[in-house]
C-alpha atoms as a PDB file:
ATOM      1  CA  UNK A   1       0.000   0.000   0.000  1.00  0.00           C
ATOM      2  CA  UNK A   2       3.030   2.076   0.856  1.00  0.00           C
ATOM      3  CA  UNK A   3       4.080   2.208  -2.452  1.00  0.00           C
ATOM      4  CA  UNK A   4       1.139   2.654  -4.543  1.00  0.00           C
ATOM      5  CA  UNK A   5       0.724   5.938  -2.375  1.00  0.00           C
ATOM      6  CA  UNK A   6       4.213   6.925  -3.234  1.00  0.00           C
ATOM      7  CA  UNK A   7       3.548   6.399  -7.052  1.00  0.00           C
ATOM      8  CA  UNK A   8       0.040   8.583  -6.405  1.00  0.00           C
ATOM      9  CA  UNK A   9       2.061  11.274  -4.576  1.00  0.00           C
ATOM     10  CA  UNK A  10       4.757  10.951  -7.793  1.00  0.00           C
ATOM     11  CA  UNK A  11       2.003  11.303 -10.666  1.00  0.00           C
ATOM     12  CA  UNK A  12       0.601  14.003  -8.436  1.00  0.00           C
ATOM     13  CA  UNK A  13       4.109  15.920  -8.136  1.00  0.00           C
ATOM     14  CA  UNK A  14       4.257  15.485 -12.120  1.00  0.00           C
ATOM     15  CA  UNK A  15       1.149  16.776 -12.461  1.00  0.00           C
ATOM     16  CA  UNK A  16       1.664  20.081 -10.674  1.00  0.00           C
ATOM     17  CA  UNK A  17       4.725  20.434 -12.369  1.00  0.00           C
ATOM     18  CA  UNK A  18       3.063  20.328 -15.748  1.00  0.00           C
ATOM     19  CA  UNK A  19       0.605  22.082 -14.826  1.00  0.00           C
ATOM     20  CA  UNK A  20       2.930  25.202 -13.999  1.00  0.00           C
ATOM     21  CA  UNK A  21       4.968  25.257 -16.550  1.00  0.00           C
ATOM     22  CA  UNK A  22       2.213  25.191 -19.458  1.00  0.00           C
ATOM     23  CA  UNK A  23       1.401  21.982 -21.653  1.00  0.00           C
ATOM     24  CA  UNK A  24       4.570  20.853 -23.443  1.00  0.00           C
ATOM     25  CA  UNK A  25       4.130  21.755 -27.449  1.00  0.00           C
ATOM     26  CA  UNK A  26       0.616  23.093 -27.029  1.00  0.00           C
ATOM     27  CA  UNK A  27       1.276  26.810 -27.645  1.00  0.00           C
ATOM     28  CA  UNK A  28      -1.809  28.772 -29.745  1.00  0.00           C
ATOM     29  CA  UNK A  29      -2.491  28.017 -32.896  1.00  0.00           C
ATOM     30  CA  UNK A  30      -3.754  30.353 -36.065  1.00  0.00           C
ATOM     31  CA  UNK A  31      -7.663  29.286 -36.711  1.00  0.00           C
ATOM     32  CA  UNK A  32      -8.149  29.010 -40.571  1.00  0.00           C
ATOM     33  CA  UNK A  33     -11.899  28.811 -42.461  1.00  0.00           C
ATOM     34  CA  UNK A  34     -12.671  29.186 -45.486  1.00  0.00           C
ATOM     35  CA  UNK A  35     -13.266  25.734 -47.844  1.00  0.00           C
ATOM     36  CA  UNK A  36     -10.689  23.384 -49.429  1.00  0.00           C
ATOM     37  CA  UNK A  37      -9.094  24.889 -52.810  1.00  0.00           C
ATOM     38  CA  UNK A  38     -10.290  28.585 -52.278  1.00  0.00           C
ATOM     39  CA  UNK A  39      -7.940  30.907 -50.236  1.00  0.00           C
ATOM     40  CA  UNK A  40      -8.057  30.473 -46.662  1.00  0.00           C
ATOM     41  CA  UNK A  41      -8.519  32.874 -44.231  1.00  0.00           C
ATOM     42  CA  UNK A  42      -6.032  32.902 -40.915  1.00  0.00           C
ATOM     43  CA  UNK A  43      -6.407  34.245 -38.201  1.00  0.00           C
ATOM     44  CA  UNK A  44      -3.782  34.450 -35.682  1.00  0.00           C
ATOM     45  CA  UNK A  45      -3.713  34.133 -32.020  1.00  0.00           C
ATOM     46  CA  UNK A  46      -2.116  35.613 -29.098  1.00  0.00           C
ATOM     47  CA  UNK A  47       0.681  34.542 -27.516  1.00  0.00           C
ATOM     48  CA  UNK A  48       3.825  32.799 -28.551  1.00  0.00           C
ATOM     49  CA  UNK A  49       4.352  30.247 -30.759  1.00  0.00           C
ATOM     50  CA  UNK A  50       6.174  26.715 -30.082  1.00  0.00           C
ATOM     51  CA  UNK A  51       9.772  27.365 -31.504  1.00  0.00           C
ATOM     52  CA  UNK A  52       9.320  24.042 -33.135  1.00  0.00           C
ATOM     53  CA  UNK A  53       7.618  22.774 -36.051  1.00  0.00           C
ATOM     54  CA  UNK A  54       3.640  21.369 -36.077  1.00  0.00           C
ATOM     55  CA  UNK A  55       2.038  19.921 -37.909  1.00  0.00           C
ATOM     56  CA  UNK A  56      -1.834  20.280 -37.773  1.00  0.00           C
ATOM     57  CA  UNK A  57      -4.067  18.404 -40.460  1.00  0.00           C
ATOM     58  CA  UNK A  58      -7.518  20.670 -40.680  1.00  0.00           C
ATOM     59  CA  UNK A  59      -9.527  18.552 -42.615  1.00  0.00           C
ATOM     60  CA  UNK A  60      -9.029  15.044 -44.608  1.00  0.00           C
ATOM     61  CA  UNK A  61     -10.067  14.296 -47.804  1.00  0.00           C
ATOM     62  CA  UNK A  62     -10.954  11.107 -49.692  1.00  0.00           C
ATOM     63  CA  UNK A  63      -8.522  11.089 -52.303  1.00  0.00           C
ATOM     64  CA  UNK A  64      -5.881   9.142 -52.887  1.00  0.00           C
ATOM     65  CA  UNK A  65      -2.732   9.304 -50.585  1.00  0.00           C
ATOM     66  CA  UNK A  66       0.452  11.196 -51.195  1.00  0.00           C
ATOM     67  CA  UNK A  67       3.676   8.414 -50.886  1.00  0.00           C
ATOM     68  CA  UNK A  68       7.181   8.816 -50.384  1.00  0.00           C
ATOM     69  CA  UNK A  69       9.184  10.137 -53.962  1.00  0.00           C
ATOM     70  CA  UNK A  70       5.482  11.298 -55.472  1.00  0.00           C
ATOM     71  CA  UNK A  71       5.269  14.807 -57.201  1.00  0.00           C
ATOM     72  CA  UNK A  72       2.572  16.419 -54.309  1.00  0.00           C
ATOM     73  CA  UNK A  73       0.559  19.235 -56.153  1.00  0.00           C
ATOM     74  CA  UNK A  74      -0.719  21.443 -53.626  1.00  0.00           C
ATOM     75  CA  UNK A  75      -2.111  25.020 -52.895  1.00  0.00           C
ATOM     76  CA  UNK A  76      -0.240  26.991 -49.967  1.00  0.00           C
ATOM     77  CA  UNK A  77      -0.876  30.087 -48.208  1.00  0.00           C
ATOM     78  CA  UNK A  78       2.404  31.584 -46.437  1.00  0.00           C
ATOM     79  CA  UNK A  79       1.472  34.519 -43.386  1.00  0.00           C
ATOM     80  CA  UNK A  80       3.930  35.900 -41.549  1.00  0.00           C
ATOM     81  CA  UNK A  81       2.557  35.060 -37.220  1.00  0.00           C
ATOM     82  CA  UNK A  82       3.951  38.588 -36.337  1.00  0.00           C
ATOM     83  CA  UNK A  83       1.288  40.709 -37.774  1.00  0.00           C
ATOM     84  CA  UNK A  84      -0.421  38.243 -39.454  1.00  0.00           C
ATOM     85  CA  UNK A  85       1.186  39.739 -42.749  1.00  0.00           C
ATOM     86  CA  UNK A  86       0.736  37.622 -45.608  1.00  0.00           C
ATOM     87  CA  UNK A  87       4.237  36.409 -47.396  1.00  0.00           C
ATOM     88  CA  UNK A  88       3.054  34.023 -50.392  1.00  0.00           C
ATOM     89  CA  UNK A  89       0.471  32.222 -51.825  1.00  0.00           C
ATOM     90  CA  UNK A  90      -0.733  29.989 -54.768  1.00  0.00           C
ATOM     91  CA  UNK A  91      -4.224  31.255 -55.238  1.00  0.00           C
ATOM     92  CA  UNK A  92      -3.864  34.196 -56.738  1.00  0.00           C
ATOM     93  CA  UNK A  93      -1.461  32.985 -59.306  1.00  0.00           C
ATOM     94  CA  UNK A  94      -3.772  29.748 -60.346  1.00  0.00           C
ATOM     95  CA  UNK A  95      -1.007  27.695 -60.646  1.00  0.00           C
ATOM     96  CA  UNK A  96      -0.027  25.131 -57.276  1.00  0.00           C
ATOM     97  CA  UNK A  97       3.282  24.542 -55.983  1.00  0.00           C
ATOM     98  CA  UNK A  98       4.991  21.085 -57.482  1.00  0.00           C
ATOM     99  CA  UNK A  99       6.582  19.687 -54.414  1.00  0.00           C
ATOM    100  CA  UNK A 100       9.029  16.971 -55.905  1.00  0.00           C
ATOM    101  CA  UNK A 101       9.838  14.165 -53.170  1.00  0.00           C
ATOM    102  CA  UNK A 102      13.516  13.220 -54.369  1.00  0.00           C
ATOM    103  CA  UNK A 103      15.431  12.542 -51.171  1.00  0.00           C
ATOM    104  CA  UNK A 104      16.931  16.415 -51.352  1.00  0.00           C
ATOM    105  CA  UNK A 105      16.118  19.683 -50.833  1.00  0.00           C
ATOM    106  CA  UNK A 106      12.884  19.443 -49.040  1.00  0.00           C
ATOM    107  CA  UNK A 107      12.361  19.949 -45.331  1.00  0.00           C
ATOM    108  CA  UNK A 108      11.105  17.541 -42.521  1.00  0.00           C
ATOM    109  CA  UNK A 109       8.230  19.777 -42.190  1.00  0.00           C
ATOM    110  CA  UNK A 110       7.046  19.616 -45.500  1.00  0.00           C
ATOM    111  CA  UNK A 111       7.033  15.935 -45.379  1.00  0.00           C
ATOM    112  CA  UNK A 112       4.929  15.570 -42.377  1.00  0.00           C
ATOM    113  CA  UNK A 113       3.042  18.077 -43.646  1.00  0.00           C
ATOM    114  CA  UNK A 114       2.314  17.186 -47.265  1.00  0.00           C
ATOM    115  CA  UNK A 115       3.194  12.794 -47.410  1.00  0.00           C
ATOM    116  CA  UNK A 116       0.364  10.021 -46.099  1.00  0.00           C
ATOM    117  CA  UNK A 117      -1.911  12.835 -46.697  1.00  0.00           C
ATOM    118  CA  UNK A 118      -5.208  11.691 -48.469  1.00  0.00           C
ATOM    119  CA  UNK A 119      -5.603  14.721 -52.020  1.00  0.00           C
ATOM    120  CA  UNK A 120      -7.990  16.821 -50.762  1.00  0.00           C
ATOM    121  CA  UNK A 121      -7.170  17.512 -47.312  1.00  0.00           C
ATOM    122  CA  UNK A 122      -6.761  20.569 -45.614  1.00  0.00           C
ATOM    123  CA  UNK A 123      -3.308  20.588 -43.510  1.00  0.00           C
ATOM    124  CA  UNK A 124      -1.390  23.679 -41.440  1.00  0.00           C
ATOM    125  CA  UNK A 125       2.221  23.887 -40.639  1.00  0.00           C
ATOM    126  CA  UNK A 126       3.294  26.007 -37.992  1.00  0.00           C
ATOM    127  CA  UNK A 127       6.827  26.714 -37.567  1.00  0.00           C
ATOM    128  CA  UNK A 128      10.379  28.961 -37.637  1.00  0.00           C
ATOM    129  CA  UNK A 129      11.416  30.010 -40.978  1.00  0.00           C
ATOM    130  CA  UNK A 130      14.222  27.861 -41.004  1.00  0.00           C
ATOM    131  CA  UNK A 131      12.967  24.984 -40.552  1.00  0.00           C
ATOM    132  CA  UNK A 132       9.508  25.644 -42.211  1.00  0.00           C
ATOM    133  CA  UNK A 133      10.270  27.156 -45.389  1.00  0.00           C
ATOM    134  CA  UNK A 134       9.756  24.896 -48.805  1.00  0.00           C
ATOM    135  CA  UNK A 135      12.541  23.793 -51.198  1.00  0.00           C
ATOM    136  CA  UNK A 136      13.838  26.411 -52.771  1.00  0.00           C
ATOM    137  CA  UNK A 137      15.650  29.905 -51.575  1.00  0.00           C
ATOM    138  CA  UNK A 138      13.181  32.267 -49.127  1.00  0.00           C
ATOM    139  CA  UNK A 139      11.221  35.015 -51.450  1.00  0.00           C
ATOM    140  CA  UNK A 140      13.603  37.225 -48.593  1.00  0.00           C
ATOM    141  CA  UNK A 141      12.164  39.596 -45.605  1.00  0.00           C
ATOM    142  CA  UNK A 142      12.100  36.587 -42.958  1.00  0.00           C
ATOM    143  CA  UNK A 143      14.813  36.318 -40.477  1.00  0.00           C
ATOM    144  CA  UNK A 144      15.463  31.966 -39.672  1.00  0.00           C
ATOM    145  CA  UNK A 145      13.388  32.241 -35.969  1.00  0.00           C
ATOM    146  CA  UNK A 146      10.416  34.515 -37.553  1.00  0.00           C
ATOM    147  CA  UNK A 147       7.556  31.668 -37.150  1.00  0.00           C
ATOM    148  CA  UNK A 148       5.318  31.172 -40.613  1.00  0.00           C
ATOM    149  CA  UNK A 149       2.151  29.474 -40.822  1.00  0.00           C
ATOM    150  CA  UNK A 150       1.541  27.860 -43.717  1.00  0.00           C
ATOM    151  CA  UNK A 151      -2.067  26.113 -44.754  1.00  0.00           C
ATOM    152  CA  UNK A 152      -1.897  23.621 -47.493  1.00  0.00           C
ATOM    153  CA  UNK A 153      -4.327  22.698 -49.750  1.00  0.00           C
ATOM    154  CA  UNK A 154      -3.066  18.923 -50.892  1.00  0.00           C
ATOM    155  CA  UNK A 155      -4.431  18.381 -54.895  1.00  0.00           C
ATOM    156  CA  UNK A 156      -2.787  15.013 -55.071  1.00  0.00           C
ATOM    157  CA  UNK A 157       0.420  13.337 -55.294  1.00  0.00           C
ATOM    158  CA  UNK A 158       1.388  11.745 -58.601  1.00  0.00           C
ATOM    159  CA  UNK A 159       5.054   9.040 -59.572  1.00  0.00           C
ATOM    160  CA  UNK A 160       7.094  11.566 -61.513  1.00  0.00           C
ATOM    161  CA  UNK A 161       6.908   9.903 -64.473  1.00  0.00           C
ATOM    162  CA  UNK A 162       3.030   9.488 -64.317  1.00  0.00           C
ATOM    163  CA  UNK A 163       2.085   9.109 -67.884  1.00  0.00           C
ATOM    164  CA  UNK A 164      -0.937   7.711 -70.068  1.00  0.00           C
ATOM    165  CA  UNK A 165      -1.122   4.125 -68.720  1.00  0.00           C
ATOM    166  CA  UNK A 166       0.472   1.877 -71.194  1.00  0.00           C
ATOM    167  CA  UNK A 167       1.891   4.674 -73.459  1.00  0.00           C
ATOM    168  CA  UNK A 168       5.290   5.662 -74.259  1.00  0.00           C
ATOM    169  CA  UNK A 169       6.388   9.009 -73.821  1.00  0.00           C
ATOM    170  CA  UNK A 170       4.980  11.625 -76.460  1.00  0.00           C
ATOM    171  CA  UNK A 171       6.342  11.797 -80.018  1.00  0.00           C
ATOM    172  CA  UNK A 172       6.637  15.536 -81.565  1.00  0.00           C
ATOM    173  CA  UNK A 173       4.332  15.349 -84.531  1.00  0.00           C
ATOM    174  CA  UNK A 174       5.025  16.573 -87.882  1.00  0.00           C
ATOM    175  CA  UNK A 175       3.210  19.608 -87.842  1.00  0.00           C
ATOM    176  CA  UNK A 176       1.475  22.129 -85.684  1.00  0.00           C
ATOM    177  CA  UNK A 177      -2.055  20.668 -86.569  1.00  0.00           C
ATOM    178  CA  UNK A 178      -3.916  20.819 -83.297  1.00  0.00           C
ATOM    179  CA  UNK A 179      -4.896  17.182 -83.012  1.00  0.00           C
ATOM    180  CA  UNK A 180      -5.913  14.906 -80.452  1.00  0.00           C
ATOM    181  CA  UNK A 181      -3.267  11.827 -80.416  1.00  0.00           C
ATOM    182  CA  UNK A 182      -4.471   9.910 -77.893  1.00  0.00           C
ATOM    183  CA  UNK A 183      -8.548  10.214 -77.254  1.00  0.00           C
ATOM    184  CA  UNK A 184      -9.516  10.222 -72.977  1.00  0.00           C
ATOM    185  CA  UNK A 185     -12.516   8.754 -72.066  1.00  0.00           C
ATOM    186  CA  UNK A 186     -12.276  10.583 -67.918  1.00  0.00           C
ATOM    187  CA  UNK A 187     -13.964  13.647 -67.375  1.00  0.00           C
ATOM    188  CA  UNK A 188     -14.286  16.563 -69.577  1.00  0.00           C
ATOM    189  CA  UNK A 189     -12.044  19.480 -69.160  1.00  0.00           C
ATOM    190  CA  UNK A 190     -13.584  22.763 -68.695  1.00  0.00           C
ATOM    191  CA  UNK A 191     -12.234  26.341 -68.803  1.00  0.00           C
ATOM    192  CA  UNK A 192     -11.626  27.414 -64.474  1.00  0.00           C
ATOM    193  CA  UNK A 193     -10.938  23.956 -63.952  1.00  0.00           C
ATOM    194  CA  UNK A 194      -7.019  22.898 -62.848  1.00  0.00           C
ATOM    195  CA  UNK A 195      -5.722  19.935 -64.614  1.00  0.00           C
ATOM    196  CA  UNK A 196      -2.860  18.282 -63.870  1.00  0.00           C
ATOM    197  CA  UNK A 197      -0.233  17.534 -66.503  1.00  0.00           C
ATOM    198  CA  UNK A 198       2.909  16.192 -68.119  1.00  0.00           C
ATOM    199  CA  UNK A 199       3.614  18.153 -71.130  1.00  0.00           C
ATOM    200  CA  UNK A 200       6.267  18.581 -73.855  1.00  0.00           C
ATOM    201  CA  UNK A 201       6.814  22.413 -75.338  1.00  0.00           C
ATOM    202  CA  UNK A 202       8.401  22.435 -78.829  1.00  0.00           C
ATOM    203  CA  UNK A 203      10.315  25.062 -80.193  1.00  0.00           C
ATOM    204  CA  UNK A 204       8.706  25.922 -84.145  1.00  0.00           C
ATOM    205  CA  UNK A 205       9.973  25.169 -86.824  1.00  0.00           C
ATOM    206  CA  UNK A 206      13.383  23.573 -85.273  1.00  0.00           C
ATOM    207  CA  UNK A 207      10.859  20.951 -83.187  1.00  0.00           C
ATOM    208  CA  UNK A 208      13.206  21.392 -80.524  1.00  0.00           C
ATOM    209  CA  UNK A 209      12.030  21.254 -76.837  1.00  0.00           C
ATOM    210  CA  UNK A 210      12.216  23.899 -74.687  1.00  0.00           C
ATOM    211  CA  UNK A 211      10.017  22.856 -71.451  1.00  0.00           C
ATOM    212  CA  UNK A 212       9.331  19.818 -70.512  1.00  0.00           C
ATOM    213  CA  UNK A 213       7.860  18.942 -67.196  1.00  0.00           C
ATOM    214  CA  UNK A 214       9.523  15.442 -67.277  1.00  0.00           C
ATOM    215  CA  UNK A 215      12.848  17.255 -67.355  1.00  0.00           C
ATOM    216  CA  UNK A 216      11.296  19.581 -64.272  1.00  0.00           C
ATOM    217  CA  UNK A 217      10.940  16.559 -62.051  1.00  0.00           C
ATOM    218  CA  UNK A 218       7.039  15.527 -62.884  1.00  0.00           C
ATOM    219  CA  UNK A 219       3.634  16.559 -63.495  1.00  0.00           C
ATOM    220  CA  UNK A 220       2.407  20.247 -63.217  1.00  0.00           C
ATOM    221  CA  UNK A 221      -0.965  21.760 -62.179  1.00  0.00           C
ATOM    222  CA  UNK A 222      -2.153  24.774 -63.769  1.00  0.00           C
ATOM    223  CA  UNK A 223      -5.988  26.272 -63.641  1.00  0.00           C
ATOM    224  CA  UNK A 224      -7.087  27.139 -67.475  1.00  0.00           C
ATOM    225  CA  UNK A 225      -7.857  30.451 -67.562  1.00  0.00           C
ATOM    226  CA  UNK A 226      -6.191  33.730 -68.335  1.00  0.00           C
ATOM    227  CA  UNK A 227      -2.886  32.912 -65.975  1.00  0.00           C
ATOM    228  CA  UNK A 228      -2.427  29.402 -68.119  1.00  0.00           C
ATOM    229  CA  UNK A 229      -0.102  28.980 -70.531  1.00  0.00           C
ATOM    230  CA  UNK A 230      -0.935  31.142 -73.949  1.00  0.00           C
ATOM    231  CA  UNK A 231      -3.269  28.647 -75.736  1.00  0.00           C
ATOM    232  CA  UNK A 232      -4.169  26.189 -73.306  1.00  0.00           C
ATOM    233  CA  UNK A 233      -7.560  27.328 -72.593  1.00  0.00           C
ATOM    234  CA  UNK A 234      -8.575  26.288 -76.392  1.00  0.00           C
ATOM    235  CA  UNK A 235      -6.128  23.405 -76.895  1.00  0.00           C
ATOM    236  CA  UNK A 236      -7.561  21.614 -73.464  1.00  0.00           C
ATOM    237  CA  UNK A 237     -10.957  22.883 -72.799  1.00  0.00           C
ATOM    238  CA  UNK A 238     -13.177  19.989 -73.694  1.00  0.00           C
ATOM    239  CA  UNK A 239     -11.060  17.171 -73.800  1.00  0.00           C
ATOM    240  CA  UNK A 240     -10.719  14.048 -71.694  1.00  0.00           C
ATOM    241  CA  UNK A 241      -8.984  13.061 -68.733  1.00  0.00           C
ATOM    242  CA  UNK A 242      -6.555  10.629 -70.142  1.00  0.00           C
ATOM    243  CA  UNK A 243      -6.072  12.391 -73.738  1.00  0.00           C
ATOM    244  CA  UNK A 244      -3.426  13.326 -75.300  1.00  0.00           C
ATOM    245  CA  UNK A 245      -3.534  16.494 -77.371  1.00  0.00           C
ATOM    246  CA  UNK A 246      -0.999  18.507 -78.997  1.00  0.00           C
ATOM    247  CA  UNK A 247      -1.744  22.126 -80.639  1.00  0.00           C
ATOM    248  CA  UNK A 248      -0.215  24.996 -80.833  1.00  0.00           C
ATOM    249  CA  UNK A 249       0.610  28.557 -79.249  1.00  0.00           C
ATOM    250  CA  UNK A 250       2.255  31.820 -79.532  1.00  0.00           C
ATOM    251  CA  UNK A 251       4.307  32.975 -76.677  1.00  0.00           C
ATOM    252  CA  UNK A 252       7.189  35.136 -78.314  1.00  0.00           C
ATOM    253  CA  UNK A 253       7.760  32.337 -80.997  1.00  0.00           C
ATOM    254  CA  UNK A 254       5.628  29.415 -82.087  1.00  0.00           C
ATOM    255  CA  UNK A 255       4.999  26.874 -80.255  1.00  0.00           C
ATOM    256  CA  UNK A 256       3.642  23.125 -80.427  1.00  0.00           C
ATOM    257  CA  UNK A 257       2.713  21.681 -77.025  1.00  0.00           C
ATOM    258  CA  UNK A 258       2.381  17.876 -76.211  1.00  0.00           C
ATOM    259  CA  UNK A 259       0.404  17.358 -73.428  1.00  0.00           C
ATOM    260  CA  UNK A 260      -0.891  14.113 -71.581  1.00  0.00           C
ATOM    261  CA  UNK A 261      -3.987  14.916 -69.533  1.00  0.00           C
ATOM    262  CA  UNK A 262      -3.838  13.293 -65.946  1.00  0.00           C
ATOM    263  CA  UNK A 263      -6.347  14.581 -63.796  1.00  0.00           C
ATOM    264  CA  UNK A 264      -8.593  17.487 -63.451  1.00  0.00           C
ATOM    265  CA  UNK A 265     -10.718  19.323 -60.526  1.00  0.00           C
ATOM    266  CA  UNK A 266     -13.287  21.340 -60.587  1.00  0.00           C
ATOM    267  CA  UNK A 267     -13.000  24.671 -58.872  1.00  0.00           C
ATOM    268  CA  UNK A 268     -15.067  24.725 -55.464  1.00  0.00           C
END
């Protein structure tokens, strides 16, 4: 009996202790509404922040879920906590970040944040600069302990060689016919919608290639509409999930692009 009321007097002791110094990684965190895929509002709290990293998934989807060494195609809103200043974000420019899963240059916290996730979910990261911020160099204005919240909205993760099943990679044709090479039979593509990609660009009348998102590490996400590529709103609007279409484009010189359709969804 002696010693179960020394283990009660020990739980007790831990207890208080706890109790005064504050729960252990449970500072505030930034409330966020708003629905999946549109931009979300934050809203920040007072107090501190925990110096670390966390990692706080807001809402789940039903989509497939994002594995280790997948492309992850995602939305993200950056804020700054101190002032609640916004840094970067997605949205406005309608095209998602391509978060390629190689083994390098991507942080712990993105991984938490953005792999095992279900496409469609909702999730926040919470976190210093330094250890927060994505692959690539900071836009600048942060210092490395300046805590960032960023809200992620996941659009799916995708092999980075995701393809047509059962088709090679894409030939350049001949000509700059707009054709479709390859006839989908998934939904139909409309104009607002984001579609997700692998794509060849082709330099006219040399038919050389000068973008190539299998050469950038995977498949891309845009939304067709006026921030899309120069004439992808007429050479994908109405085709199939699981097409592939080439036409062409002006941007500075001719263009023919190649493009295998993947995915698409609807804006919310």
């Amino acid at each position: 009996m002696g010693g179960i009321v020394r283990l009660c007097c020990l739980w007790l002791a831990v207890l208080v202790l706890l109790t005064a110094c504050g729960p252990i990684g449970q500072g505030p965190l930034p409330v966020v509404t708003g629905a999946f895929g549109a931009r979300p509002v934050v809203m920040i709290p007072d107090g501190e922040p925990d110096p670390q990293p966390r990692v706080t998934v807001l809402s789940a989807g039903s989509g497939r879920r994002t594995m280790p060494g997948d492309v992850v195609l995602a939305d993200v809103e950056v804020r700054r906590w101190t002032g609640n200043r916004p840094y970067a974000n997605t949205y406005d420019a309608h095209q998602p970040a391509r978060v390629v899963f190689d083994g390098q240059h991507v942080p712990d916290s993105w991984r938490e944040a953005l792999i095992g996730r279900p496409a469609g979910s909702r999730v926040m990261l919470v976190g210093p600069a330094a250890l927060s911020y994505g692959p690539g160099p900071p836009l600048g204005g942060t210092r490395p302990a300046e805590t960032l919240v960023l809200v992620f909205d996941i659009l799916g993760g995708y092999p980075p060689d995701a393809r047509l099943v059962g088709r090679t990679l894409p030939d350049v044709p001949d000509d700059r016919v707009p054709r479709v090479l390859i006839g989908g039979s998934g939904p139909s593509v409309r104009a607002g919608a984001k579609v997700i990609v692998q794509y060849l660009a082709v330099e006219w009348p040399g038919r050389r290639v000068v973008d190539s998102s299998y050469l950038r590490g995977g498949p891309s996400a845009f939304t067709l509409g006026p921030e899309a590529p120069p004439g992808w709103v007429a050479g994908l609007a109405g085709q199939r999930v699981g097409a592939r279409v080439a036409f062409p484009a002006e941007a500075g010189r001719p263009l023919l692009y190649v493009v295998d359709i993947l995915d698409v969804l609807e804006p919310t």
